[in-house]
Protein backbone atom coordinates (compact mmCIF):
# COMPACT_ATOMS: atom_id res chain seq x y z
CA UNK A 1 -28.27 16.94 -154.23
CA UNK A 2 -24.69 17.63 -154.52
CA UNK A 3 -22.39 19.56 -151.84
CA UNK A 4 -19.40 21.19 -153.41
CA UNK A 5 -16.88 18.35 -155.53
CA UNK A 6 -18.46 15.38 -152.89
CA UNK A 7 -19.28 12.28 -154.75
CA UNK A 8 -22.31 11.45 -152.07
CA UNK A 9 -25.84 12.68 -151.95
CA UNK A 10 -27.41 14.04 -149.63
CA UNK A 11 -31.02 13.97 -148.67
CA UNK A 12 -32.74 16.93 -148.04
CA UNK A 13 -35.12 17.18 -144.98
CA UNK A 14 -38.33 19.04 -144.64
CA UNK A 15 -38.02 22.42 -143.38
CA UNK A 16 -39.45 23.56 -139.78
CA UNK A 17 -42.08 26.19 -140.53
CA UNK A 18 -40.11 28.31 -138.02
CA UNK A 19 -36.99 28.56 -140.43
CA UNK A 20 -39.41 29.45 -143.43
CA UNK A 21 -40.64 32.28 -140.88
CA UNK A 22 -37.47 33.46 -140.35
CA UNK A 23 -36.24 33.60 -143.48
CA UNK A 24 -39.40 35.61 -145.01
CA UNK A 25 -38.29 37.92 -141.66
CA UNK A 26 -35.08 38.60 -143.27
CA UNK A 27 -35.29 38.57 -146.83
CA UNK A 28 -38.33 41.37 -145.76
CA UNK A 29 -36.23 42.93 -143.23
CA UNK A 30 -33.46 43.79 -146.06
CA UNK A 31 -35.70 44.96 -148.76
CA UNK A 32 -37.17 42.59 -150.76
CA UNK A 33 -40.50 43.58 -151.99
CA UNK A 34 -43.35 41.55 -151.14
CA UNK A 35 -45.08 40.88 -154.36
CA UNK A 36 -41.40 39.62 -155.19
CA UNK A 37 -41.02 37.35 -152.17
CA UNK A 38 -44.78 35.88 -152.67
CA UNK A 39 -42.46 34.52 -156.09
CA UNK A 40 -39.64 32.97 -154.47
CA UNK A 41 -39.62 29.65 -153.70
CA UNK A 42 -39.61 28.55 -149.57
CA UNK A 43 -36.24 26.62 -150.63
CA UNK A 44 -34.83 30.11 -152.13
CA UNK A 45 -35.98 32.18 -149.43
CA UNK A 46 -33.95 29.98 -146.79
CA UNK A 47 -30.88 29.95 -149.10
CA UNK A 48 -30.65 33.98 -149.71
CA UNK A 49 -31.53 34.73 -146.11
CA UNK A 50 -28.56 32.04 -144.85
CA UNK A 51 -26.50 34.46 -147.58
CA UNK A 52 -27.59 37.17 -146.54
CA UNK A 53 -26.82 36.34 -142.72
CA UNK A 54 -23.12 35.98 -143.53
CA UNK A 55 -22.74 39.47 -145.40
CA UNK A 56 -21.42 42.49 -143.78
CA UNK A 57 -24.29 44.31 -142.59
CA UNK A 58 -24.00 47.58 -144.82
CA UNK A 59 -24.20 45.17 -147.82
CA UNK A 60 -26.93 42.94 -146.64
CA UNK A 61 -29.69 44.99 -148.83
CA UNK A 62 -27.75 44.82 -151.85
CA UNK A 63 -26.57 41.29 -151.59
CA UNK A 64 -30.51 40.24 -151.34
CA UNK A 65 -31.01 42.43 -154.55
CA UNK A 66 -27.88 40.71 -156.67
CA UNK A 67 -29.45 37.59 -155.76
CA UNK A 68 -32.96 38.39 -157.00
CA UNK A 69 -31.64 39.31 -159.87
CA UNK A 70 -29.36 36.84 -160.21
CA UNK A 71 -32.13 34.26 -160.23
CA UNK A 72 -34.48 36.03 -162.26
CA UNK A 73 -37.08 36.95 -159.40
CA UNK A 74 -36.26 40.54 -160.37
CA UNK A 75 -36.04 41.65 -163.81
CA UNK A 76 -33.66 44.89 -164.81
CA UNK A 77 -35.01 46.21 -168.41
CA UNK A 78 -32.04 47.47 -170.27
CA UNK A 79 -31.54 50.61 -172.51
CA UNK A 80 -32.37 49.03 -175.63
C-alpha cells in the first residue's frame, strides 16, 4: 500500500474486532442501510466511518451516501 506521493510501503495490520464494531456503529448510525452495509467490505466500512468522523456533523449522512455511491455499493438509476 501506498500513502499519498511516499515511495515506501506500508504494511497493513489486522484490524481489532472492536474498530470493525465501531465502524458498522457509525456507518449505521448515519444512514446506511443494512442490506447495503452487509456489502461493504470490513476495510471500507473503517475507511468511510474514519471519513465520516471528520465531517461536519450536519453533513455526516450525506457524506456516507456520496461515498456509497461513489464506490458503487449504491446504485442511482438515471432518467434514461
Amino acid at each position: 500500500m501506498r500513502i499519498f506521493g511516499s515511495s515506501e510501503t506500508v504494511e497493513l495490520l489486522p484490524v481489532n474486532d472492536s474498530v470493525a464494531i465501531d465502524a458498522k456503529r457509525i456507518l449505521l448510525r448515519y444512514g446506511a442501510p443494512i442490506s447495503v452495509l452487509d456489502a461493504v467490505s470490513q476495510t471500507h466500512r473503517i475507511e468511510f466511518a474514519r471519513e465520516v468522523a471528520k465531517t461536519a456533523l450536519p453533513e455526516r449522512q450525506a457524506r456516507l451516501r456520496e461515498l456509497l455511491i461513489e464506490n458503487d455499493y449504491i446504485v442511482i438509476e438515471g432518467d434514461d
